[in-house]
C-alpha atoms as a PDB file:
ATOM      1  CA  UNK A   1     109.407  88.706  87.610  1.00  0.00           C
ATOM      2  CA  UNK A   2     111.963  91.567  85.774  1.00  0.00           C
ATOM      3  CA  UNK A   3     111.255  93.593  83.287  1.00  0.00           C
ATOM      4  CA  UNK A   4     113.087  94.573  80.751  1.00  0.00           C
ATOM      5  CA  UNK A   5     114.256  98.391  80.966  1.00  0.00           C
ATOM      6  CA  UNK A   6     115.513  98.272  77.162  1.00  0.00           C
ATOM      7  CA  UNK A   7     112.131  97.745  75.193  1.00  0.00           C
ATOM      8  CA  UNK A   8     110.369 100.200  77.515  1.00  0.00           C
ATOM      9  CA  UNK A   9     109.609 103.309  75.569  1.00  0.00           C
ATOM     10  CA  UNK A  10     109.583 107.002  77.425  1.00  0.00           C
ATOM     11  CA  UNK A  11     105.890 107.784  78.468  1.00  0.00           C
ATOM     12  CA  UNK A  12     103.559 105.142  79.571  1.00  0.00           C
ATOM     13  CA  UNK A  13     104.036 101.538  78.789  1.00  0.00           C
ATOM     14  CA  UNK A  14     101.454  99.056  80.088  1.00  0.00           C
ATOM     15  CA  UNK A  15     102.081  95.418  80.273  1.00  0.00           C
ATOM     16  CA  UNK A  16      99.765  92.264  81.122  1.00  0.00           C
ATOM     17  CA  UNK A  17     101.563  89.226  82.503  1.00  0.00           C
ATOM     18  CA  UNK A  18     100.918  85.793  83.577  1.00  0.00           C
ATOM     19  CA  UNK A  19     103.308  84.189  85.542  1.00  0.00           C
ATOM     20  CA  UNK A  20     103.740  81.943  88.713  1.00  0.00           C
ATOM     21  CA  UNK A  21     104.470  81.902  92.338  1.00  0.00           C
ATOM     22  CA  UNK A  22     107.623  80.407  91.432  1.00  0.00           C
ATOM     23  CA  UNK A  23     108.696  83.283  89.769  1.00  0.00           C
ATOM     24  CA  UNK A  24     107.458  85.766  92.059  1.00  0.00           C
ATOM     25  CA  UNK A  25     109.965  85.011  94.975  1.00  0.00           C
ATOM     26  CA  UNK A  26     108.384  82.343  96.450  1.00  0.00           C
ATOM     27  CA  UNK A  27     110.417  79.244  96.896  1.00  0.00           C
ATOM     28  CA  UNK A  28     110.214  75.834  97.229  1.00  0.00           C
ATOM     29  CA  UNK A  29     112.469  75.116 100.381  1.00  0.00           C
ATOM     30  CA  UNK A  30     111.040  78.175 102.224  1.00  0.00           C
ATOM     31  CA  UNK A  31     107.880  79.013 101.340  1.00  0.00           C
ATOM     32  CA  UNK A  32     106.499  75.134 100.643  1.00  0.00           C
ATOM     33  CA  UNK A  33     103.057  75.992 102.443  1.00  0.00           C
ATOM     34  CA  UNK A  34     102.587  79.085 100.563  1.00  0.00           C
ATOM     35  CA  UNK A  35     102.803  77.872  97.152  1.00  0.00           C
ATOM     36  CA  UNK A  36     100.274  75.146  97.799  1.00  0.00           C
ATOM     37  CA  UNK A  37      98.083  78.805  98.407  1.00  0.00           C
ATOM     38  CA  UNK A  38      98.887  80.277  95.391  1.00  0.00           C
ATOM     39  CA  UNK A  39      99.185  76.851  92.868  1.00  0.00           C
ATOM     40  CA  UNK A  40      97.066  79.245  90.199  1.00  0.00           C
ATOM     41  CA  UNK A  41      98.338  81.433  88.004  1.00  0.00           C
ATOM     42  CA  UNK A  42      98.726  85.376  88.705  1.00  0.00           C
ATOM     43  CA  UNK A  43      97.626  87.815  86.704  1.00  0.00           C
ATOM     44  CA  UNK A  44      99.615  91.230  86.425  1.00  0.00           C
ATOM     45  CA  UNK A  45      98.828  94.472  85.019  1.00  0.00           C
ATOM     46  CA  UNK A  46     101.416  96.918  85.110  1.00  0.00           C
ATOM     47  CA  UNK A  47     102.258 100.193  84.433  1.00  0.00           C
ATOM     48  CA  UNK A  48     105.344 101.844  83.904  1.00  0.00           C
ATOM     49  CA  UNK A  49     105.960 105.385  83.639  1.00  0.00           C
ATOM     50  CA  UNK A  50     109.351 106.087  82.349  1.00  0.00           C
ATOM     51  CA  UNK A  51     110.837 109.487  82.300  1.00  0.00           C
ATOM     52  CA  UNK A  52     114.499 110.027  81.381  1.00  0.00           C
ATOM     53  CA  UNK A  53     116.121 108.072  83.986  1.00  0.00           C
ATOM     54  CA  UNK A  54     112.923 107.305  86.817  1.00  0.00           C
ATOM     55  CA  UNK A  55     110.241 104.446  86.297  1.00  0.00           C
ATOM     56  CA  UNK A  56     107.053 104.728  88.114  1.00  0.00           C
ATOM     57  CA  UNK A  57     105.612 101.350  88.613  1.00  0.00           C
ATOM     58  CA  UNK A  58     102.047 100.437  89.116  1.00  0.00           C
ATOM     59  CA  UNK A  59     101.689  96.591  89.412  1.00  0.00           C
ATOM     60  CA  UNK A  60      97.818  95.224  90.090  1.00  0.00           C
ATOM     61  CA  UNK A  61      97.460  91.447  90.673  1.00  0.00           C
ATOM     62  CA  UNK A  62      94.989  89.047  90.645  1.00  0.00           C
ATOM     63  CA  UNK A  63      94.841  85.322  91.757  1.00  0.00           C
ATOM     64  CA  UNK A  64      92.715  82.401  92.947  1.00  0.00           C
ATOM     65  CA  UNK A  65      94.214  81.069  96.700  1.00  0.00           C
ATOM     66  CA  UNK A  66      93.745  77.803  98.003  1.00  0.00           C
ATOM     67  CA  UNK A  67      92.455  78.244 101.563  1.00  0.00           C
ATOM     68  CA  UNK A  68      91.037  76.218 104.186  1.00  0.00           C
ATOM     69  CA  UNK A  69      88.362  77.334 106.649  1.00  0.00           C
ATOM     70  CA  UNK A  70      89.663  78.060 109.747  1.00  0.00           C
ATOM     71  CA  UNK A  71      86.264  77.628 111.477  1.00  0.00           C
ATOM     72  CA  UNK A  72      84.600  74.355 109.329  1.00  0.00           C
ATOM     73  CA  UNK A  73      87.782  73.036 107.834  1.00  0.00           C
ATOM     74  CA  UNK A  74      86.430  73.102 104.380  1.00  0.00           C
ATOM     75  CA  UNK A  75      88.838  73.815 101.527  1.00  0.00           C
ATOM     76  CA  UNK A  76      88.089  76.821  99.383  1.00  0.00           C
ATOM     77  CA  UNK A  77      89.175  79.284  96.392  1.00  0.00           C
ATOM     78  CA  UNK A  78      89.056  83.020  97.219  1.00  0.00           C
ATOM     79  CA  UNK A  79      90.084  85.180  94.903  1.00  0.00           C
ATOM     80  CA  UNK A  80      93.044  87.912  96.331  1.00  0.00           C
ATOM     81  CA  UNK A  81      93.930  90.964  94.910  1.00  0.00           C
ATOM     82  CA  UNK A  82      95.962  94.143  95.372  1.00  0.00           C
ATOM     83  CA  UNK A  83      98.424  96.671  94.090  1.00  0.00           C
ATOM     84  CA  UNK A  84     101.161  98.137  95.180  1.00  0.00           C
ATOM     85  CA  UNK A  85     103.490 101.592  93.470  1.00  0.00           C
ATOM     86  CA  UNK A  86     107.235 101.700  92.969  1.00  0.00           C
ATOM     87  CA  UNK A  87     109.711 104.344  91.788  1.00  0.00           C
ATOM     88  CA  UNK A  88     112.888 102.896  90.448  1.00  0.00           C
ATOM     89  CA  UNK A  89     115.512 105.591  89.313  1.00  0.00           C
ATOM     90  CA  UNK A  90     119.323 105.803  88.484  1.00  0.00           C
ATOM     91  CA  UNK A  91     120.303 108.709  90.511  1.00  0.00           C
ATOM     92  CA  UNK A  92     120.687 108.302  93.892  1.00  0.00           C
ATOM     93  CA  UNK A  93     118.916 111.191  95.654  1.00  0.00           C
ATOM     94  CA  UNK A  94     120.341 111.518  99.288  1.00  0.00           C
ATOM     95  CA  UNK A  95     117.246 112.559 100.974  1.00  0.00           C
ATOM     96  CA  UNK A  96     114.983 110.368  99.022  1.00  0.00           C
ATOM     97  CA  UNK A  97     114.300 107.613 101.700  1.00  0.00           C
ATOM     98  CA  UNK A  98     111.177 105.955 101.037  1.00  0.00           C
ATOM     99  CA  UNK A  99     110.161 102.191 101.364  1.00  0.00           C
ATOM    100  CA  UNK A 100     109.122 102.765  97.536  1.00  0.00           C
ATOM    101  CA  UNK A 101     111.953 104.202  96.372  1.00  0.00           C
ATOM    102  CA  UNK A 102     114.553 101.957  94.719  1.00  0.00           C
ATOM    103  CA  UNK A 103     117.835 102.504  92.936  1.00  0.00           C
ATOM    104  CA  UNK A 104     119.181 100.930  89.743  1.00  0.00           C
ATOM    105  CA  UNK A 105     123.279 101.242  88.643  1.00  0.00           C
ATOM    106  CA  UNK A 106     123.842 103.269  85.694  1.00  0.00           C
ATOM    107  CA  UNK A 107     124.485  99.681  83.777  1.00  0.00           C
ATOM    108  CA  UNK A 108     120.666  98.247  84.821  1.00  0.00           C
ATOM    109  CA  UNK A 109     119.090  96.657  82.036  1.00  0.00           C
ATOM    110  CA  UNK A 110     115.907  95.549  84.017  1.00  0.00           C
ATOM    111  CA  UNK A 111     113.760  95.482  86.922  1.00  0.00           C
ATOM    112  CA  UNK A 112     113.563  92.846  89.121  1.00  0.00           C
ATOM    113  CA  UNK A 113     109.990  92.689  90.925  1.00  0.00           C
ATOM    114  CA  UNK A 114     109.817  89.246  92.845  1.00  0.00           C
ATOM    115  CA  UNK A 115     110.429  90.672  96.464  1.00  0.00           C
ATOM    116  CA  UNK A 116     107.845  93.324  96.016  1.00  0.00           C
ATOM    117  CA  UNK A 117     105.393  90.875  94.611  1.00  0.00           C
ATOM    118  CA  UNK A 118     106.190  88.075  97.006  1.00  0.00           C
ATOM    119  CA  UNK A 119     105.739  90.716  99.596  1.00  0.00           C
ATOM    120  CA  UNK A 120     102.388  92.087  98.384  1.00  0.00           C
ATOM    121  CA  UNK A 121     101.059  88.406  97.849  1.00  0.00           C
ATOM    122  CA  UNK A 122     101.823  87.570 101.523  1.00  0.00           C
ATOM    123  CA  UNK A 123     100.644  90.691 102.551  1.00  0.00           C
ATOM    124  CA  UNK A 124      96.937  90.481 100.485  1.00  0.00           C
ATOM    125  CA  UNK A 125      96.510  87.061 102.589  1.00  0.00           C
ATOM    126  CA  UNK A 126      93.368  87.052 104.820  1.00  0.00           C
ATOM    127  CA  UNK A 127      94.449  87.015 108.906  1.00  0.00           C
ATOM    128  CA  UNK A 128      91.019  84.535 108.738  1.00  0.00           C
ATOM    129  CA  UNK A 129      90.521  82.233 105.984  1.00  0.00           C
ATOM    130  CA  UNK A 130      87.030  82.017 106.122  1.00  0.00           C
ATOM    131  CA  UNK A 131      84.525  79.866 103.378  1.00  0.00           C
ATOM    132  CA  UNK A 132      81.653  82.531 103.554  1.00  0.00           C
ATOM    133  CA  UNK A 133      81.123  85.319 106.441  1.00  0.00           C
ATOM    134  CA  UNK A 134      77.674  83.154 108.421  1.00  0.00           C
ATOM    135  CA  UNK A 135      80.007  80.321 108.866  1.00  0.00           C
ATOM    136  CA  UNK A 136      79.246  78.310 111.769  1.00  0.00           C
ATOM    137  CA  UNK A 137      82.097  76.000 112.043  1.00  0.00           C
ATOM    138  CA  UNK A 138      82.517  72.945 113.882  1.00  0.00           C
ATOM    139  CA  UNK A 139      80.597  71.052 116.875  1.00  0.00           C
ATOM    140  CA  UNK A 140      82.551  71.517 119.747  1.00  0.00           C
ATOM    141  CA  UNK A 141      81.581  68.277 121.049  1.00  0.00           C
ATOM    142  CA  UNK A 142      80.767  65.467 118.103  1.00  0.00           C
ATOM    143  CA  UNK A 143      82.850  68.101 115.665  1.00  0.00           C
ATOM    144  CA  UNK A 144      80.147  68.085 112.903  1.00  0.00           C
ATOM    145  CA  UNK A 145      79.678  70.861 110.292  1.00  0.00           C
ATOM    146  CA  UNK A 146      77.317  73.033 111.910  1.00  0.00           C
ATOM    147  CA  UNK A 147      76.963  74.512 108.376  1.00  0.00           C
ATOM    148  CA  UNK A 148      75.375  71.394 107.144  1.00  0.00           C
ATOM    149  CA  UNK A 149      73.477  69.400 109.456  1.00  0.00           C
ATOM    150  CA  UNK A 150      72.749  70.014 113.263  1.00  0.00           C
ATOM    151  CA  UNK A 151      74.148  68.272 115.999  1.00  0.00           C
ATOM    152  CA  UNK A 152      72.488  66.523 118.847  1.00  0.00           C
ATOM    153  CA  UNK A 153      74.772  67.423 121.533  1.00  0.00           C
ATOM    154  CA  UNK A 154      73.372  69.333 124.874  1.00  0.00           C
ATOM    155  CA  UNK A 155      74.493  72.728 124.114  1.00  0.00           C
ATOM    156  CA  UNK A 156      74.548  74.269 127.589  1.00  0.00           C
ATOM    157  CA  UNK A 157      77.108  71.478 128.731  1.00  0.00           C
ATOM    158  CA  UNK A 158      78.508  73.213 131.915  1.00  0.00           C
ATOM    159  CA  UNK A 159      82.385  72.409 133.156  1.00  0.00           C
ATOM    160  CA  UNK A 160      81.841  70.106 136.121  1.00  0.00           C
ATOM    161  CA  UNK A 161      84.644  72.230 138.183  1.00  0.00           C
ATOM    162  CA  UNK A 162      81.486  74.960 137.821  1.00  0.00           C
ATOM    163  CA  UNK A 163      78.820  73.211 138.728  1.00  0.00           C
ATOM    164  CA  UNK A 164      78.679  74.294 142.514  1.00  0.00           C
ATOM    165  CA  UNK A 165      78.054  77.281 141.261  1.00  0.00           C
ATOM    166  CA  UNK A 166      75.048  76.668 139.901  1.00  0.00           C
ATOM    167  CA  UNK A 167      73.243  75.908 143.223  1.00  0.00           C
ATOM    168  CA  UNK A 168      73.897  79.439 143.745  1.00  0.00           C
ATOM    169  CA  UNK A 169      71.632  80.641 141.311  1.00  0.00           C
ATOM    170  CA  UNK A 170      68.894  78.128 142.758  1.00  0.00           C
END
């Protein structure tokens, strides 16, 4: 995902994209399970700022993810989004050290935004994939969708190491 520095003109140039994981740093020999994720395009929308020699860089993206429940199992689209800011600039500033801050050679003719993006894609992930909030999963037992039908199992099934304990409470 680059952008070309030469047809940017000083002041505020917006751009909307559509583009792939592919071509947002995600491969096919490393990142294999990912892709599967994000097999729909992305949509971009991206600002840049430029100002003599600095670009500021908004980028906001959009995409449908291919999940599966981690609780029912069910395979669903969710839709992820985020944004993330940049500053690219040819002049090295010795005490500018910021993650955002990047540095292009006097001879740069573009900007090269796949690590970012892959970054903020992985990043934007949910730590639970989950197919609605209430879901109820799986039976323990007879592993049917709890969010579908009910299961006949005895729910207060007690570990037969524990049952002594039980006479206790008798």
């Amino acid at each position: 995902m680059k952008i070309n520095l030469i047809n940017l003109e000083e002041g505020v140039n917006e751009l909307r994209l559509q583009t792939t994981a592919l071509n947002c740093g995600l491969s096919e020999e490393t990142d294999l399970e990912w892709l599967s994720t994000f097999a729909h395009d992305i949509q971009l929308e991206i600002e840049v700022q430029k100002f003599s020699d600095k670009y500021f860089v908004k980028v906001k993206f959009l995409t449908p993810a291919n999940f599966s429940c981690d609780r029912c199992l069910i395979d669903f689209v969710q839709n992820l989004e985020g944004s993330f800011r940049l500053v690219f600039s040819k002049q090295q500033v010795a005490d500018q050290i910021d993650d955002d801050y990047r540095f292009l050679s006097e001879t740069a003719t573009e900007i090269d935004l796949s690590p970012d993006l892959r970054e903020n894609l992985l990043l934007a992930l949910p730590m639970k994939a989950l197919c609605r909030d209430d879901c109820r999963g799986l039976c323990p037992h007879c592993g049917a969708n709890l969010n579908e039908e009910t299961c006949n199992c005895h729910q207060q099934q007690i570990d037969p190491r524990w049952e002594k304990l039980k006479t206790l409470l008798q």
